[in-house]
C-alpha atoms as a PDB file:
ATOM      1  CA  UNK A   1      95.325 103.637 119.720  1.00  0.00           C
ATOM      2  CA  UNK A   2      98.364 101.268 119.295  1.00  0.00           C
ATOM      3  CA  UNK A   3     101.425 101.091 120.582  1.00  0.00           C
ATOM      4  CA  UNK A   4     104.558  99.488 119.251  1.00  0.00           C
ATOM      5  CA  UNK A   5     107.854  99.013 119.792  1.00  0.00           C
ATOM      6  CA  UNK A   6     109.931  99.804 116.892  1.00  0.00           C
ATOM      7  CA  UNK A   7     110.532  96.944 114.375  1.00  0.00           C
ATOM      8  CA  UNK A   8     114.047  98.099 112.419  1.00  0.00           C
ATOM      9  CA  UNK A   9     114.661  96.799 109.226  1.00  0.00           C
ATOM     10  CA  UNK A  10     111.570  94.710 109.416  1.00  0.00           C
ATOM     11  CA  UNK A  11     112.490  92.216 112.115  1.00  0.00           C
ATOM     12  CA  UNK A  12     110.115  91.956 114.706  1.00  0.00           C
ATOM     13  CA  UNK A  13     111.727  93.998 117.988  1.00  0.00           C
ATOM     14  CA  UNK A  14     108.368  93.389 120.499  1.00  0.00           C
ATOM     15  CA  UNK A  15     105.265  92.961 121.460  1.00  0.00           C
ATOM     16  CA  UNK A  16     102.330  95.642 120.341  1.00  0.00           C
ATOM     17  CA  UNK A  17      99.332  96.253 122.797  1.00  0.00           C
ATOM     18  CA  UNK A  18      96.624  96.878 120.489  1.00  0.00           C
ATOM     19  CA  UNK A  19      95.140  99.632 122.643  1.00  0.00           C
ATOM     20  CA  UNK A  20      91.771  99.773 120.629  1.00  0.00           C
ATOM     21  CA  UNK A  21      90.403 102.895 121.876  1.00  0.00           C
ATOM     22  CA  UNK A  22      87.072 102.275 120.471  1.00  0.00           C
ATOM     23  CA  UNK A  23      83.135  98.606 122.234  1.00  0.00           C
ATOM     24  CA  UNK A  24      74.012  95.901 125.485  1.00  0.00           C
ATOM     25  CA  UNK A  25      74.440  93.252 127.059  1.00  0.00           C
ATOM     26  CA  UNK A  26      70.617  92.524 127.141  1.00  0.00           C
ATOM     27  CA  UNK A  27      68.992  89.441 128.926  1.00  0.00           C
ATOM     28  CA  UNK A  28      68.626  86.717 126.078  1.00  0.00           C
ATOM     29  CA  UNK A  29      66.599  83.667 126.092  1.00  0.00           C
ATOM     30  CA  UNK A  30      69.393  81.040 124.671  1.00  0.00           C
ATOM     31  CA  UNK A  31      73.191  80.561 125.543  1.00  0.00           C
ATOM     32  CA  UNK A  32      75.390  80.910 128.261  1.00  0.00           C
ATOM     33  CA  UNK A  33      74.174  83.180 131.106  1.00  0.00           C
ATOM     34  CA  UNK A  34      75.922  85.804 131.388  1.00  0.00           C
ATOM     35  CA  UNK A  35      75.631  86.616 134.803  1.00  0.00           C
ATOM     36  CA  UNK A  36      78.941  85.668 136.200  1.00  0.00           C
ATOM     37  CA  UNK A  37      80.661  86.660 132.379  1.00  0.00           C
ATOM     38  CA  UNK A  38      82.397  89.331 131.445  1.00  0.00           C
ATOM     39  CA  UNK A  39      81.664  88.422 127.644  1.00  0.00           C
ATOM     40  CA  UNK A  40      79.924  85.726 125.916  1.00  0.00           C
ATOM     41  CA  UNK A  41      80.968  84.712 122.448  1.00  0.00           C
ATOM     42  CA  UNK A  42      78.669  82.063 120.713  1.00  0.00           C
ATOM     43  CA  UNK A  43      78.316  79.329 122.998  1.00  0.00           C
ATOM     44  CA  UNK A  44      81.874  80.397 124.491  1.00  0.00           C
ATOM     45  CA  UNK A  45      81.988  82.750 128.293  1.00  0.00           C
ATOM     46  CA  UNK A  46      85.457  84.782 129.703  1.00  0.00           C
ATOM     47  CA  UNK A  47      84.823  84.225 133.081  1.00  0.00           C
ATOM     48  CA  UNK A  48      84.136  87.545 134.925  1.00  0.00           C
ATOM     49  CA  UNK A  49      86.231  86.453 137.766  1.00  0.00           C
ATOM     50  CA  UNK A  50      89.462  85.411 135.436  1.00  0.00           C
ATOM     51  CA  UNK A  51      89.157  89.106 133.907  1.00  0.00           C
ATOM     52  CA  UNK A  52      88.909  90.880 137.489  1.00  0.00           C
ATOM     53  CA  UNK A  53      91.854  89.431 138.403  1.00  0.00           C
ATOM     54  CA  UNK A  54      93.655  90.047 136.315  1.00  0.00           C
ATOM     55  CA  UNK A  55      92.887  94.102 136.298  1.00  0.00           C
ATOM     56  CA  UNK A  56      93.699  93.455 140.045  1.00  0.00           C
ATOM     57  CA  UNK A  57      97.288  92.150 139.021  1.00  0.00           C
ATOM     58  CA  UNK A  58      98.130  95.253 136.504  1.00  0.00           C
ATOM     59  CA  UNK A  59      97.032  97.549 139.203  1.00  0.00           C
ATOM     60  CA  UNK A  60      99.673  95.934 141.573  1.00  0.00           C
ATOM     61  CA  UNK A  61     102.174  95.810 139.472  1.00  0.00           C
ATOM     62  CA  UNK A  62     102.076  97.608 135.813  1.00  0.00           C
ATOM     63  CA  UNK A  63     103.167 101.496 136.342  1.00  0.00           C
ATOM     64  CA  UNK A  64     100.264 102.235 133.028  1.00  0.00           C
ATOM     65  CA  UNK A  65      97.718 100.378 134.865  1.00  0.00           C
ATOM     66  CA  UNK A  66      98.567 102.581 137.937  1.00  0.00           C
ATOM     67  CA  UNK A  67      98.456 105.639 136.296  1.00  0.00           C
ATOM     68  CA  UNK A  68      95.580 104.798 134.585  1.00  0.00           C
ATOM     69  CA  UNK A  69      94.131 104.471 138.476  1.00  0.00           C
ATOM     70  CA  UNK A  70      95.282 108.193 139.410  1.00  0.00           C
ATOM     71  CA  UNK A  71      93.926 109.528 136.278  1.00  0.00           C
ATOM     72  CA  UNK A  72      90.267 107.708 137.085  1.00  0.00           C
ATOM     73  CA  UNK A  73      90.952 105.577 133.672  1.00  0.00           C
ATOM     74  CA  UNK A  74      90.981 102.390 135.208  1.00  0.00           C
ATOM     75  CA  UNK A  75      88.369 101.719 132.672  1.00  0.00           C
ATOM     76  CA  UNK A  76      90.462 101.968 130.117  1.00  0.00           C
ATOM     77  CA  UNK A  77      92.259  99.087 131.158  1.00  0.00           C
ATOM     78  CA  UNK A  78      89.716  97.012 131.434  1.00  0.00           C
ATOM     79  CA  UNK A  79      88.364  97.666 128.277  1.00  0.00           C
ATOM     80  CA  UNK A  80      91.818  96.462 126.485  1.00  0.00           C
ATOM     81  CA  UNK A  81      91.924  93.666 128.531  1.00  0.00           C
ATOM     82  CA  UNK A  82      88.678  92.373 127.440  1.00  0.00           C
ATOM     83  CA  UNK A  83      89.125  93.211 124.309  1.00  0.00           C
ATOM     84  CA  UNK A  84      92.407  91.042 124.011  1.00  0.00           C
ATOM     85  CA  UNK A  85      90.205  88.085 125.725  1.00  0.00           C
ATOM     86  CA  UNK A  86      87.449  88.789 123.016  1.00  0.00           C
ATOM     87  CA  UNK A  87      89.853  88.619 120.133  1.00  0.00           C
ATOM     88  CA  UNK A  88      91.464  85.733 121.301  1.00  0.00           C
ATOM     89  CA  UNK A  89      88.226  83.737 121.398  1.00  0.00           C
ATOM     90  CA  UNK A  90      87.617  84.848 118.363  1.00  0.00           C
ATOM     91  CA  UNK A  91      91.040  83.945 116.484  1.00  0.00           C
ATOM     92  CA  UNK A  92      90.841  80.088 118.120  1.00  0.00           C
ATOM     93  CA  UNK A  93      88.247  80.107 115.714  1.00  0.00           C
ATOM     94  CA  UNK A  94      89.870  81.224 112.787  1.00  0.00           C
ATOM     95  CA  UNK A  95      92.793  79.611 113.682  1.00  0.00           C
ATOM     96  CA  UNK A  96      91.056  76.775 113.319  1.00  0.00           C
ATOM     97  CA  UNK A  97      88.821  77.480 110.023  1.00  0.00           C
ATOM     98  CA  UNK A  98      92.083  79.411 108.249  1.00  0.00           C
ATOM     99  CA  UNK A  99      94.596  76.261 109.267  1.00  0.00           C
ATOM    100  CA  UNK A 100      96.652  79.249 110.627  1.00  0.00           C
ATOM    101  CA  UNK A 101      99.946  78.162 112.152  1.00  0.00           C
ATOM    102  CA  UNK A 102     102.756  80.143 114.238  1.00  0.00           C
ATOM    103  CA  UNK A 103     106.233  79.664 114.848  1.00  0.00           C
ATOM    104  CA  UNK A 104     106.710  79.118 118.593  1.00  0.00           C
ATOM    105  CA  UNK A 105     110.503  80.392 117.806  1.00  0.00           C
ATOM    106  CA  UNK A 106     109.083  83.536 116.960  1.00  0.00           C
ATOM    107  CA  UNK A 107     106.945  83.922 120.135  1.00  0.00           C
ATOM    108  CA  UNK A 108     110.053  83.104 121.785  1.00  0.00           C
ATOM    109  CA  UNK A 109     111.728  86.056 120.028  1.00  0.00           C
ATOM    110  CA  UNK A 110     108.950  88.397 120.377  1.00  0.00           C
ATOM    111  CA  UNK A 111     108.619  88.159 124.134  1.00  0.00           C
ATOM    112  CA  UNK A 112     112.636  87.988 124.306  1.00  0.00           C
ATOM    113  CA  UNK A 113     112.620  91.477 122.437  1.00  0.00           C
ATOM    114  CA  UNK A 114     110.008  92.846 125.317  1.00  0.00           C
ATOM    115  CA  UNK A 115     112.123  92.147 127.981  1.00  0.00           C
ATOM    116  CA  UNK A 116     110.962  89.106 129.116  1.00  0.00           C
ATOM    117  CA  UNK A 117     107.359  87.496 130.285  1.00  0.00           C
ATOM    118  CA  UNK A 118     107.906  89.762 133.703  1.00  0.00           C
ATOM    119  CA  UNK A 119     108.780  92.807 131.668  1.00  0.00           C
ATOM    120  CA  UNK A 120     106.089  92.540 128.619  1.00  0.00           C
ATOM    121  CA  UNK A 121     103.502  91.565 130.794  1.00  0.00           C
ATOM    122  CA  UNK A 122     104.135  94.967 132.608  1.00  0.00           C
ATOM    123  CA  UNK A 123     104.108  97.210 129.358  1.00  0.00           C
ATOM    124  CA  UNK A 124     101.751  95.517 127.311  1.00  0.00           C
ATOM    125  CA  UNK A 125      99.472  95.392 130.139  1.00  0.00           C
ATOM    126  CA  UNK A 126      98.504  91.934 130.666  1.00  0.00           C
ATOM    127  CA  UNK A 127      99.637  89.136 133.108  1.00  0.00           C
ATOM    128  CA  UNK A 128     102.344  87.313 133.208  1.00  0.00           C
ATOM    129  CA  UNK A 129     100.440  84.128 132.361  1.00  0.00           C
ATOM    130  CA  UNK A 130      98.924  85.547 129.242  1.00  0.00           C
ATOM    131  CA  UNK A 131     102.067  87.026 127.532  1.00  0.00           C
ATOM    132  CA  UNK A 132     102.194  83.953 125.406  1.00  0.00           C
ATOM    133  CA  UNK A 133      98.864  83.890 124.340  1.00  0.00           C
ATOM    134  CA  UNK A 134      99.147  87.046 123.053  1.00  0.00           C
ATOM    135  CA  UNK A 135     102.693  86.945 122.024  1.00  0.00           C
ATOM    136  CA  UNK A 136     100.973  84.359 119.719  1.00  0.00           C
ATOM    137  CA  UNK A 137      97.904  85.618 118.877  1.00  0.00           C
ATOM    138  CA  UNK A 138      99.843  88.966 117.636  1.00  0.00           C
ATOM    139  CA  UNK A 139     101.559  87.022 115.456  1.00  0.00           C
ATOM    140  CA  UNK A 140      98.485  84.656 113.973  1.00  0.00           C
ATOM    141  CA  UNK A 141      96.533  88.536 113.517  1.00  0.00           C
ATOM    142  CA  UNK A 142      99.638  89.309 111.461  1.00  0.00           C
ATOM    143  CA  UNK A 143      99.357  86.076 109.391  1.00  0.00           C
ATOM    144  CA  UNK A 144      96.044  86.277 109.397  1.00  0.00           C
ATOM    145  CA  UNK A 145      96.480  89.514 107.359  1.00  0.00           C
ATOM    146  CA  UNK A 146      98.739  88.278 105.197  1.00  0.00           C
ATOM    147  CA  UNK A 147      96.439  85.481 103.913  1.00  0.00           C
ATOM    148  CA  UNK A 148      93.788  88.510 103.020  1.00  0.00           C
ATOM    149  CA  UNK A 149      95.948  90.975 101.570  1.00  0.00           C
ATOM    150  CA  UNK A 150      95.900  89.363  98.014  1.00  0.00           C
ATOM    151  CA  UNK A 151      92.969  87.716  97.922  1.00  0.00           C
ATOM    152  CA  UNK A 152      89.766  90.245  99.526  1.00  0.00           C
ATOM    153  CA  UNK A 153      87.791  92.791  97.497  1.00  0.00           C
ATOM    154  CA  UNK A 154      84.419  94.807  97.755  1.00  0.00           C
ATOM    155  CA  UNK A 155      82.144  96.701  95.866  1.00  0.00           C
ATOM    156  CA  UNK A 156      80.242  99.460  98.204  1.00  0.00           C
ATOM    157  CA  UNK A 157      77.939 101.999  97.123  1.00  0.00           C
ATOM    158  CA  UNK A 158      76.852 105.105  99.363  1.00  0.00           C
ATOM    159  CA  UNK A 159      78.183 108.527  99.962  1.00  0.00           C
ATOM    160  CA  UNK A 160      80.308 110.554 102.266  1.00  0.00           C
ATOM    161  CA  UNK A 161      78.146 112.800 104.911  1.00  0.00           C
ATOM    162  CA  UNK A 162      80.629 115.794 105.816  1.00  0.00           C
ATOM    163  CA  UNK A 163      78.269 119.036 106.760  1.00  0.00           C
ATOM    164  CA  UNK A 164      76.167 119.194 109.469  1.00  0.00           C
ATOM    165  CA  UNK A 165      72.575 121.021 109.364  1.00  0.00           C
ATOM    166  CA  UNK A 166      70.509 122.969 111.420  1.00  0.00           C
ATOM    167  CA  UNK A 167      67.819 119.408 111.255  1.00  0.00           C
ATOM    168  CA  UNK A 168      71.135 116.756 111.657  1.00  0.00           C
ATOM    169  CA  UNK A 169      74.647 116.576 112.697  1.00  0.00           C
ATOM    170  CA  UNK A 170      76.707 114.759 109.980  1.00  0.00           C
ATOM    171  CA  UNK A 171      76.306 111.625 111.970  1.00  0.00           C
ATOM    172  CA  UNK A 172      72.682 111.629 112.517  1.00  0.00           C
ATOM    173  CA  UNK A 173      72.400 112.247 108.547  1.00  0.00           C
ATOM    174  CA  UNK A 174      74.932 109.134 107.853  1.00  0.00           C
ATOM    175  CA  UNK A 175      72.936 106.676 109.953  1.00  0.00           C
ATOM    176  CA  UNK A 176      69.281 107.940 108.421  1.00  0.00           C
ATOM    177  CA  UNK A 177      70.993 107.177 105.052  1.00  0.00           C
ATOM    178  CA  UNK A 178      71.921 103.912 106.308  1.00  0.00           C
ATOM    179  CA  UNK A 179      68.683 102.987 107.656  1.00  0.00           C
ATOM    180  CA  UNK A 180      67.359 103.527 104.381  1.00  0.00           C
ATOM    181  CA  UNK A 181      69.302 102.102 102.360  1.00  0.00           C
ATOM    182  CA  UNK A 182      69.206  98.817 104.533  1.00  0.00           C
ATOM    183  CA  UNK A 183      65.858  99.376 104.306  1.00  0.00           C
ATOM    184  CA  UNK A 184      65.904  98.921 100.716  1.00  0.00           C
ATOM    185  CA  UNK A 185      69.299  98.497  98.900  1.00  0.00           C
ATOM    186  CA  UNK A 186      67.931  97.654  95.185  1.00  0.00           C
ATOM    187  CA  UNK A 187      67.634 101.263  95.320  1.00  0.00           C
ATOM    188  CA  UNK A 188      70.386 102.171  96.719  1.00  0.00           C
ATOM    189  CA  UNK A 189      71.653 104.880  94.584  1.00  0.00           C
ATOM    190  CA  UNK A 190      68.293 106.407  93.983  1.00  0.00           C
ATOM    191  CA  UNK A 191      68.008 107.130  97.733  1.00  0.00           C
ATOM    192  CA  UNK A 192      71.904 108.372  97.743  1.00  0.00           C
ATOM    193  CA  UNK A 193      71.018 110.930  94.923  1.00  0.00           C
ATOM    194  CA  UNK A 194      67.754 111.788  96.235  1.00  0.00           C
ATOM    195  CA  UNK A 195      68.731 112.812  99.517  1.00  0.00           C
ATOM    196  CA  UNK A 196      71.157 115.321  97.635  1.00  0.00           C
ATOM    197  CA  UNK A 197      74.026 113.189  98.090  1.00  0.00           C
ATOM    198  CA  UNK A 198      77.098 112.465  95.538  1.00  0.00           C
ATOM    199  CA  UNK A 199      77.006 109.164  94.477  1.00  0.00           C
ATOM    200  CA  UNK A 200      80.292 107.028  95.935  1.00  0.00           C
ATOM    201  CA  UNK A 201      80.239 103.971  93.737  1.00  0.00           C
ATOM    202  CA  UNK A 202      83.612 101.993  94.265  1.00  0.00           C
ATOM    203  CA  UNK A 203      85.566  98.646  93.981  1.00  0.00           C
ATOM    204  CA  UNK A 204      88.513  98.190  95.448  1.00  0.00           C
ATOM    205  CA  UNK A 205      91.247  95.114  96.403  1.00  0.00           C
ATOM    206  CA  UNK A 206      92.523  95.118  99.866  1.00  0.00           C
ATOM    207  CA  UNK A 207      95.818  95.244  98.690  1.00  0.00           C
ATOM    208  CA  UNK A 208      95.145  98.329  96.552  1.00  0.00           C
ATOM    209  CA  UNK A 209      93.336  99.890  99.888  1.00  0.00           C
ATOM    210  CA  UNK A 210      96.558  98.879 101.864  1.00  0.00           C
ATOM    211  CA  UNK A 211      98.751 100.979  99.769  1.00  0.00           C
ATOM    212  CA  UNK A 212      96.209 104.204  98.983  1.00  0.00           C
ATOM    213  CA  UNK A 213      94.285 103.802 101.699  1.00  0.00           C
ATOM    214  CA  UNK A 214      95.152 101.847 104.856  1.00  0.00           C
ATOM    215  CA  UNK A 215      92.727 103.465 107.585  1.00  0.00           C
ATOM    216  CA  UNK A 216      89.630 102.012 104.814  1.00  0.00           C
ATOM    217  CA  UNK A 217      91.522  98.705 104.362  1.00  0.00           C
ATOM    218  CA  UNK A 218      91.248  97.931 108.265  1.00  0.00           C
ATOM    219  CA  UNK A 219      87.994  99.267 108.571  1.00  0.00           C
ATOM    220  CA  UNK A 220      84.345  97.755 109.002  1.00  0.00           C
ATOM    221  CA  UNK A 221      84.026  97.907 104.821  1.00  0.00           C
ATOM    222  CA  UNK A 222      86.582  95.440 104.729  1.00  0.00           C
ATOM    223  CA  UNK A 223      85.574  93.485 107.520  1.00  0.00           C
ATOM    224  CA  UNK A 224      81.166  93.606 106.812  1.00  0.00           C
ATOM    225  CA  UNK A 225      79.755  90.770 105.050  1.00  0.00           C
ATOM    226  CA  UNK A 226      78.173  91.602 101.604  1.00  0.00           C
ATOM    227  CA  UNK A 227      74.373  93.127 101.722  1.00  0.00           C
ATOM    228  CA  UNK A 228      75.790  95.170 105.090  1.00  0.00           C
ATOM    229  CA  UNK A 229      75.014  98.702 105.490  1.00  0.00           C
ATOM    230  CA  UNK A 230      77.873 100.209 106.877  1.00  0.00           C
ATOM    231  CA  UNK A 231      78.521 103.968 108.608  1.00  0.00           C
ATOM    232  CA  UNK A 232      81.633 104.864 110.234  1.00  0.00           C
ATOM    233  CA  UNK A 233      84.511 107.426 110.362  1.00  0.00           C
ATOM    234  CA  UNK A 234      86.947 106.174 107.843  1.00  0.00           C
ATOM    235  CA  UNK A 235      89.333 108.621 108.265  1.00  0.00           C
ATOM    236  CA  UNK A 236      90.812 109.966 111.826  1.00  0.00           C
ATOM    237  CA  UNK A 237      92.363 113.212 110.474  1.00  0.00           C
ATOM    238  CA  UNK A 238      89.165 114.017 107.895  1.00  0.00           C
ATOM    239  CA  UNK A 239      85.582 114.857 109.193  1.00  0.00           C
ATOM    240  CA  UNK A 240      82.491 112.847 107.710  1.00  0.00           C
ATOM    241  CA  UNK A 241      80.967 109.605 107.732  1.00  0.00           C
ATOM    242  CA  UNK A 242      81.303 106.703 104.787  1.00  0.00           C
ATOM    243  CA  UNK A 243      77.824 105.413 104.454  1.00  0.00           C
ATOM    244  CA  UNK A 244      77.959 102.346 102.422  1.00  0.00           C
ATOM    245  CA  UNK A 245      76.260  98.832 101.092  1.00  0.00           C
ATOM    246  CA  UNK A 246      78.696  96.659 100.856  1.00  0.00           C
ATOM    247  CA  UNK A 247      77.639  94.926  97.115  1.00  0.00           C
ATOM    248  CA  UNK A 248      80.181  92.597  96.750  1.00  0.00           C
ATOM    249  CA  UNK A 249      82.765  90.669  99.003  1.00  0.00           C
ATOM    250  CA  UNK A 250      85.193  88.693  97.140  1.00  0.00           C
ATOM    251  CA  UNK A 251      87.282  86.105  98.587  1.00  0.00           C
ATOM    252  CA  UNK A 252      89.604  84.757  95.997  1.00  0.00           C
ATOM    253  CA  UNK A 253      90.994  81.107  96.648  1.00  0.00           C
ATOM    254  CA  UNK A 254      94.514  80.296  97.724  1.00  0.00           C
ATOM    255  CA  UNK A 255      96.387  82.511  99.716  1.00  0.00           C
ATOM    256  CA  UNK A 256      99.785  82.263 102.156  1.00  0.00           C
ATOM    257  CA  UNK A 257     101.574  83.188  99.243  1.00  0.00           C
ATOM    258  CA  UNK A 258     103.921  85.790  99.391  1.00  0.00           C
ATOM    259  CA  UNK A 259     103.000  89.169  97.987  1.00  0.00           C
ATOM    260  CA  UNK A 260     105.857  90.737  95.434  1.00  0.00           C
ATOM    261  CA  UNK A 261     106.736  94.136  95.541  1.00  0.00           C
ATOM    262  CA  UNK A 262     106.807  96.644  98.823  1.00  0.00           C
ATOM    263  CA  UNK A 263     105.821  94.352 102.059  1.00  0.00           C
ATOM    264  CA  UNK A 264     103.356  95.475 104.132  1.00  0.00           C
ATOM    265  CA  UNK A 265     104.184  97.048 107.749  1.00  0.00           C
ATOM    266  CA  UNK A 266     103.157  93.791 110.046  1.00  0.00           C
ATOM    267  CA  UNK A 267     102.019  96.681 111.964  1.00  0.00           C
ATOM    268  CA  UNK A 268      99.267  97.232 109.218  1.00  0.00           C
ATOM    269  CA  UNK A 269      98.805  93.299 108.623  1.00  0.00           C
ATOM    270  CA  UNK A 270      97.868  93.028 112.644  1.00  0.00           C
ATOM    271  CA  UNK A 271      95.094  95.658 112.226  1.00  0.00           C
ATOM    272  CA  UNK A 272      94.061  93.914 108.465  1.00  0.00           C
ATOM    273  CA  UNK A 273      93.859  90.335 110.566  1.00  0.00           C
ATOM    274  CA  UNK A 274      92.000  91.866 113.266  1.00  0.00           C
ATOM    275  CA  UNK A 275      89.324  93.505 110.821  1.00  0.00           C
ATOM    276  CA  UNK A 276      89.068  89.561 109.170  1.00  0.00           C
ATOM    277  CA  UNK A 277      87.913  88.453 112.712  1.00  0.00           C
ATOM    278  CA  UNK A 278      84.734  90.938 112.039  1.00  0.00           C
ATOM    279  CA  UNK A 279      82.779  88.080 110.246  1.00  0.00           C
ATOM    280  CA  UNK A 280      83.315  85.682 113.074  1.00  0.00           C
ATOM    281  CA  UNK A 281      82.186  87.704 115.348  1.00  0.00           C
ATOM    282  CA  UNK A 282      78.879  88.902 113.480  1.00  0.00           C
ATOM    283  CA  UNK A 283      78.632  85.166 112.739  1.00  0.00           C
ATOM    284  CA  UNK A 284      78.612  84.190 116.545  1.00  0.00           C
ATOM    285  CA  UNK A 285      77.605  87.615 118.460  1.00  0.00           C
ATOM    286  CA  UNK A 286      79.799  89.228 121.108  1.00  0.00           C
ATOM    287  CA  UNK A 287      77.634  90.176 123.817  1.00  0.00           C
ATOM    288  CA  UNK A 288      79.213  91.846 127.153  1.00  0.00           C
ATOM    289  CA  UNK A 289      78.713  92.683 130.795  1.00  0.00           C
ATOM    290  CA  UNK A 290      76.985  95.898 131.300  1.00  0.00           C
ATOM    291  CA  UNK A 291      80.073  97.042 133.457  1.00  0.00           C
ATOM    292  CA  UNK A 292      82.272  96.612 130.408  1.00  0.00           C
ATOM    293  CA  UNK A 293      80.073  98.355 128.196  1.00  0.00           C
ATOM    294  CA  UNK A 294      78.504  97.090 124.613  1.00  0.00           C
ATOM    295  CA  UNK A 295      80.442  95.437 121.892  1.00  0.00           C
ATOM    296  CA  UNK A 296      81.205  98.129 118.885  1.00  0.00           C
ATOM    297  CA  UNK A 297      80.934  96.159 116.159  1.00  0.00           C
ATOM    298  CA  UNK A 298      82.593  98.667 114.038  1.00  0.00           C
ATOM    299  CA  UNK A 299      85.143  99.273 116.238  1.00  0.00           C
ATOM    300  CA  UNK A 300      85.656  95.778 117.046  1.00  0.00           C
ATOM    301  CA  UNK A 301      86.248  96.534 120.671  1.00  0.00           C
ATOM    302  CA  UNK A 302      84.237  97.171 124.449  1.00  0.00           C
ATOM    303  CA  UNK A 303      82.598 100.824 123.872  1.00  0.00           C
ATOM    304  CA  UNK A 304      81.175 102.287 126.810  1.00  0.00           C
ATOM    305  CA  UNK A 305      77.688 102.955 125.371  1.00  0.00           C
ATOM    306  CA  UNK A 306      75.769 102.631 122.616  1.00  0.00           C
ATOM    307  CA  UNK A 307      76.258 106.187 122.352  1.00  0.00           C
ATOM    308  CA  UNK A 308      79.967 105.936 121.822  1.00  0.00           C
ATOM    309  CA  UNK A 309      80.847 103.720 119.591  1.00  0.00           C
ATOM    310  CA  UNK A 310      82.945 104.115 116.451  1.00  0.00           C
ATOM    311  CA  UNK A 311      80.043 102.809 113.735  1.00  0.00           C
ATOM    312  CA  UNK A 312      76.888 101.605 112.775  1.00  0.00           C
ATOM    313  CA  UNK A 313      76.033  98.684 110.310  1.00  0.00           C
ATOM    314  CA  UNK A 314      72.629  97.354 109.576  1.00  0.00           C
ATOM    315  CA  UNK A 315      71.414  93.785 107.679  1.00  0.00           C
ATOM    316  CA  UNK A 316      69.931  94.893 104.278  1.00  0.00           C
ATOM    317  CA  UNK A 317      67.462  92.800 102.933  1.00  0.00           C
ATOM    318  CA  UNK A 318      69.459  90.337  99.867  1.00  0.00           C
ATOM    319  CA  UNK A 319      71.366  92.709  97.207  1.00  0.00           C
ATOM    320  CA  UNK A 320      71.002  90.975  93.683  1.00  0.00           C
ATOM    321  CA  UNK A 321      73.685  90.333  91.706  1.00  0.00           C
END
C-alpha cells in the first residue's frame, strides 16, 4: 500500500510513505554476522539496535504507530521501517553507479509541504532524524524512474495460471511451471504448451507498460535480470499468476532526458525506481533477522514468511540468443 499526499497540478505537495505491504535469514558461512542486524545487505548491516529504536520512538509519539499497537500490528511498522532502511542501502548504491543527483531545494520543499521534520516524521512514520534521508531518497526513486522510463525493455515468455484444480491451486500450478521452465528454458514454450497452457509470448518498453499497463511496469518482470523465471500476481484486481522467462532485458544508453508527451505520475516513477533497485539487490542479497521475517524478492520488501510473500523467481540455466 502507498500513501500520498496529493500533488495538484504536478508540483510536489509531500512526502509519500511507501507502505509496501508485501518481505530466511539462514546462518551463512561469509559476511557480516547477523546476529546483532536487523538486515544485512552485501557486505553492508542496519544495526538491529538503530531499527528498535526507532519503532520505540513512533510508538511514543506517531498516532499510526500507536494504533498500529492497539490493533496488534506493531509489525507492520516494523516491517516499513526496515524496508525504508533496506531501500536506502540499496539506492546509495545506485546513487552512486547511476550518478543520480537531487536538489536539496526540493527536499527542502518536500518536507516543508509535510508540515515540517516534527510533523512528517509523525505521518510518514519515521524519526525525526531520518525525514531527510527519505525526503531524499523519495525523490532519487523518482529520478531514478525517470532515467528507466525511456530506455528499459523485455522479452518474457510463459503463461497466465488463473483456475485452480482439484491436484493445484493456481499458485501451486504457476510455481511448478516455473520450476520447469528454470529448469530448462530452451524449451520454454514446449513445456508452456504441453502443460495445456496458452502461450504468452511478449515484448514490451517500460514506457509502453507505464501507459497500458503500470501494475506490470513496476513489477518483478521489469525489475528480474534476463534468464529469470519469474511468478507473481501482476494484477491486484485480476486473479492468476504471470509465469514468465524473462528472454531479453534491454537497457538502451543515455537517459535523463526528458520524455515528450503525457508525464508520468512521480507517484508511478517512485514505484518504477524502486523496481530498478531489484537488480542490486539480487546482485548483493538482502538477508534479514528472523524477527523481521524473509526478504520477498518479488515484493521487494520484509514478508513475514516464506509462505507469504508476493512472488517467486528462479535462476534458469543461460537463455540463447
Amino acid at each position: 500500500m502507498i500513501r500520498t499526499i496529493a500533488r495538484p497540478s504536478r508540483r510536489r505537495a509531500g512526502l509519500a510513505v511507501a507502505l509496501a505491504a508485501s518481505f530466511a535469514l539462514t546462518a551463512c558461512g561469509s559476511g557480516p554476522s547477523t546476529a546483532n542486524a536487523a538486515a544485512v545487505i552485501g557486505d553492508d548491516v542496519i544495526a538491529l539496535d538503530d531499527v528498535q529504536d526507532e519503532i520505540q520512538w513512533l510508538l511514543d509519539n506517531a498516532p499510526q504507530a500507536q494504533q498500529a499497537q492497539e490493533q496488534r500490528r506493531v509489525d507492520q511498522v516494523s516491517s516499513e521501517i526496515l524496508r525504508s532502511r533496506v531501500v536506502h542501502e540499496l539506492l546509495t548504491v545506485a546513487e552512486r553507479r547511476e550518478r543520480l543527483t537531487v536538489d536539496e531545494t526540493e527536499v527542502d520543499s518536500l518536507i516543508d509541504a509535510s508540515g515540517g521534520v516534527t510533523e512528517a516524521a509523525k505521518n510518514i512514520a519515521v524519526e525525526p532524524s531520518r525525514v531527510r534521508e527519505v525526503a531524499r531518497d523519495q525523490l532519487m526513486l523518482e529520478e531514478l524512474g525517470a532515467r528507466y522510463q525511456d530506455r528499459l525493455s523485455v522479452h518474457f515468455v510463459g503463461a497466465m495460471i488463473t483456475e485452480s484444480s482439484v491436484e493445484a491451486t493456481d499458485s501451486e500450478t504457476a510455481r511448478e511451471l516455473g520450476r520447469s521452465i528454470a529448469a530448462d528454458p530452451q524449451r520454454a514454450r514446449e513445456i508452456v504448451r504441453d502443460g495445456g497452457h496458452q502461450l504468452v509470448d511478449q515484448r514490451i518498453s517500460l514506457s509502453d507498460a507505464l501507459t497500458q499497463d503500470p501494475e506490470l511496469a513496476i513489477s518483478a518482470v521489469f525489475g528480474a535480470e534476463e534468464g529469470t523465471v519469474v511468478v507473481i500476481q501482476p494484477s491486484q484486481q485480476q486473479p492468476g499468476w504471470l509465469v514468465a522467462l524473462v528472454e531479453q532485458r534491454s537497457l538502451r544508453s543515455g537517459g535523463g532526458e526528458k520524455a515528450e508527451g503525457e508525464p508520468v505520475d512521480p507517484r508511478l516513477l517512485y514505484w518504477v525506481g524502486l523496481r530498478q533497485l531489484q537488480p542490486i539487490a539480487d546482485e548483493l542479497g538482502v538477508r534479514l533477522n528472523p524477527r523481521y521475517g524473509v526478504w520477498d524478492e518479488a515484493g521487494m520488501a520484509p514478508a513475514p514468511s516464506e509462505e507469504e510473500v508476493t512472488g517467486y523467481q528462479w535462476e534458469s540455466r543461460t537463455v540463447a540468443p
